[in-house]
C-alpha atoms as a PDB file:
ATOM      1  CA  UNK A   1      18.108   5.390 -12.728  1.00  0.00           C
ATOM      2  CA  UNK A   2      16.679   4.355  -9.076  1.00  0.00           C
ATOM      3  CA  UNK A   3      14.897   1.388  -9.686  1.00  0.00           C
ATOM      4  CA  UNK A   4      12.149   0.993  -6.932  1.00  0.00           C
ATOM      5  CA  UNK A   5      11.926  -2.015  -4.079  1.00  0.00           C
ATOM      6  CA  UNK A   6       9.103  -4.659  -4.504  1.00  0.00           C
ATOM      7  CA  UNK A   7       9.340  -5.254  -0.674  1.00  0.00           C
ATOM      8  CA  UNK A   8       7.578  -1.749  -0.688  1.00  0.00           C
ATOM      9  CA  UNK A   9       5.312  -2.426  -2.701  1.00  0.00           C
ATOM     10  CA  UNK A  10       4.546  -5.840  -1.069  1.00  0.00           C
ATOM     11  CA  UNK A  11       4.377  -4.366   2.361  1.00  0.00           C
ATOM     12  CA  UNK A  12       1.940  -1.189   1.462  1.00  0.00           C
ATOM     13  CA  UNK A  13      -0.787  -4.075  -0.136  1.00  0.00           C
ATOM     14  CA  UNK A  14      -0.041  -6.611   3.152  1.00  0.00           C
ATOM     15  CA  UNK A  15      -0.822  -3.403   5.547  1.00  0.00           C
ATOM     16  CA  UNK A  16      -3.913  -2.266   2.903  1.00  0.00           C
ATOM     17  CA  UNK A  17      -5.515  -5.447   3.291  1.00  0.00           C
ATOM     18  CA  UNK A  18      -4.762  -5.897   7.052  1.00  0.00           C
ATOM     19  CA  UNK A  19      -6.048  -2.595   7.357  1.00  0.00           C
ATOM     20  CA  UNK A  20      -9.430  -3.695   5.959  1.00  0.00           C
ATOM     21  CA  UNK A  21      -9.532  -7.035   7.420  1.00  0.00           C
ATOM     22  CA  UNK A  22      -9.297  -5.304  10.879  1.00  0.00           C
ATOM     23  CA  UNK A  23     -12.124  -3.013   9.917  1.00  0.00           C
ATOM     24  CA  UNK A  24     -14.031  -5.788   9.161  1.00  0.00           C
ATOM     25  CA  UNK A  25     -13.607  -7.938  12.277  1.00  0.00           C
ATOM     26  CA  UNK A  26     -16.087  -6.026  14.810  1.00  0.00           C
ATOM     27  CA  UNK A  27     -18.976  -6.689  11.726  1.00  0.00           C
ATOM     28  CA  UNK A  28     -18.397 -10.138  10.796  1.00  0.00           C
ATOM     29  CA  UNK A  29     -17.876 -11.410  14.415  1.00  0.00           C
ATOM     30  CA  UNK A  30     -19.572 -10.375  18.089  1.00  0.00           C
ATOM     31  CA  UNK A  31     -17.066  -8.637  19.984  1.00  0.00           C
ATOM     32  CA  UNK A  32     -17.222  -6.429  22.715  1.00  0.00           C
ATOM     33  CA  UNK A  33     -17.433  -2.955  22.214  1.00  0.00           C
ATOM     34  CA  UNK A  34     -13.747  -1.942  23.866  1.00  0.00           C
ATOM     35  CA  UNK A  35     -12.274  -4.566  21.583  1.00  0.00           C
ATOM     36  CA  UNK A  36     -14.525  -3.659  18.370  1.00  0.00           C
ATOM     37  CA  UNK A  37     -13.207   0.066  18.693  1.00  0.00           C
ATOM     38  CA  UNK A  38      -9.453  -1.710  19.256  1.00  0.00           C
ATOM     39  CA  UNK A  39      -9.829  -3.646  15.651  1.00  0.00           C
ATOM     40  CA  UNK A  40     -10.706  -0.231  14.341  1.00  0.00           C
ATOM     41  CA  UNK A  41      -8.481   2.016  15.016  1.00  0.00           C
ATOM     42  CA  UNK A  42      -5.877  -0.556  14.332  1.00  0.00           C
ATOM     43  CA  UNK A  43      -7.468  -0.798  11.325  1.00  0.00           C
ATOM     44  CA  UNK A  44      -7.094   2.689  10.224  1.00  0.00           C
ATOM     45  CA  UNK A  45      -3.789   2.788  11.455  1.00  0.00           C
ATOM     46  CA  UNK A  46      -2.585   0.219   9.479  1.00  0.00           C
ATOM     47  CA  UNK A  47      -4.480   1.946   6.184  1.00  0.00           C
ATOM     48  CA  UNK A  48      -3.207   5.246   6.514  1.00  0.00           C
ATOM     49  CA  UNK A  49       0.488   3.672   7.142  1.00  0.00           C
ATOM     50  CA  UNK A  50       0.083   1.497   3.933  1.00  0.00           C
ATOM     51  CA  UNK A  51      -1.274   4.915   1.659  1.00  0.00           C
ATOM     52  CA  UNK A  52       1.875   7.200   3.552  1.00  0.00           C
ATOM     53  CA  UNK A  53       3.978   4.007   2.557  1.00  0.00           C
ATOM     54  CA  UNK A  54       3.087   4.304  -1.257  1.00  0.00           C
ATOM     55  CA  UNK A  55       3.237   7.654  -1.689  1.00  0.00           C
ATOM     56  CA  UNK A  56       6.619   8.473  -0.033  1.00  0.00           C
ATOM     57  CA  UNK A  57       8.404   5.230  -1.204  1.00  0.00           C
ATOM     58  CA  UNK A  58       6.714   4.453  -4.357  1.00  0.00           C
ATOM     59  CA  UNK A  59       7.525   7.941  -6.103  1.00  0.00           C
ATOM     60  CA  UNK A  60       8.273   7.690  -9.845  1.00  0.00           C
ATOM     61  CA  UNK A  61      12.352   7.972  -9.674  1.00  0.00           C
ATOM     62  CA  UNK A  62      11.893  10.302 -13.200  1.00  0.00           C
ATOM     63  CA  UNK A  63       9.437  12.862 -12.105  1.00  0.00           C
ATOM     64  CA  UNK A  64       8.389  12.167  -8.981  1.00  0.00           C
ATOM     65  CA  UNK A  65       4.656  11.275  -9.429  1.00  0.00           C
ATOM     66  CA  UNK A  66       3.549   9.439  -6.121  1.00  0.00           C
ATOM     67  CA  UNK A  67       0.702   7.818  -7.686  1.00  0.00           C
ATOM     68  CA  UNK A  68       2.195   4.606  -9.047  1.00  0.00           C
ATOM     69  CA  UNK A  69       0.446   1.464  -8.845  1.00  0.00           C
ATOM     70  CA  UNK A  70       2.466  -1.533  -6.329  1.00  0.00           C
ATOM     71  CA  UNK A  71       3.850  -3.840  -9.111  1.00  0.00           C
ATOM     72  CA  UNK A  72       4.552  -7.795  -7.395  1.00  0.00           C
ATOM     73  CA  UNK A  73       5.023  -9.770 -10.771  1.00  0.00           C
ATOM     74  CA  UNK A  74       8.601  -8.971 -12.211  1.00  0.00           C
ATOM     75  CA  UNK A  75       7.327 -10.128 -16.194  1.00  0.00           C
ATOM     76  CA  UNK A  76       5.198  -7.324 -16.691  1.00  0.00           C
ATOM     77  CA  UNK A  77       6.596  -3.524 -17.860  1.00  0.00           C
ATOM     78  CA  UNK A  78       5.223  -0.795 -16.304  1.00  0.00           C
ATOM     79  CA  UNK A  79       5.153   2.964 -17.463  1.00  0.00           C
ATOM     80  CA  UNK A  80       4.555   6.256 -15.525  1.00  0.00           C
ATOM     81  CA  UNK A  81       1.134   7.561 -15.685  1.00  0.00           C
ATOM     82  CA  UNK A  82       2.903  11.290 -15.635  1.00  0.00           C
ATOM     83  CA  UNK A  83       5.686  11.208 -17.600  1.00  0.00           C
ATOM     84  CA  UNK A  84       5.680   7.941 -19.603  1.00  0.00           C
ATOM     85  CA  UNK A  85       9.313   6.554 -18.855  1.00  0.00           C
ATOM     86  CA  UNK A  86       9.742   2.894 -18.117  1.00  0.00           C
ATOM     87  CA  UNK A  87       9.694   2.294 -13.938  1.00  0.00           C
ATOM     88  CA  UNK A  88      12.325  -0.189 -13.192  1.00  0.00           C
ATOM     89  CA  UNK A  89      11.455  -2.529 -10.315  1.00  0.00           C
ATOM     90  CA  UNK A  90      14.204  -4.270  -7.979  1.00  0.00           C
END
């Protein structure tokens, strides 16, 4: 069985909450309006990377279900959603 990489999963959540920082930096600061529209779209650039990350690397390696939830602690088991078999982190 395939077991699947935590680096994955630890790089989809880092972009996620970049993502959403960067959305967040025209609001909780002044900028100017050239560089508020630069935070955005880097913004959703960075959350649309992290959600094509997870569902093309983070696939169940049973069935195939993309929906699995990033796993960063190695002491906890974790089953698919879809077809119930044990995922198997790296």
């Amino acid at each position: 069985m395939k077991k699947l990489k935590r680096k994955y999963a630890f790089l989809s959540l880092a972009l996620l909450i970049c993502g959403v920082l960067f959305l967040w930096v025209p609001f909780l600061f002044y900028t100017s309006v050239k560089l508020g529209k630069i935070f955005v779209i880097g913004g959703i650039i960075m959350i649309l990377s992290a959600l094509v990350l997870k569902y093309i690397l983070l696939k169940c390696p049973n069935c195939g279900f993309a929906g699995l939830v990033p796993q960063l602690s190695g002491n906890e088991t974790y089953y698919c959603p879809k077809c119930g078999k044990k995922i198997k982190w790296e």
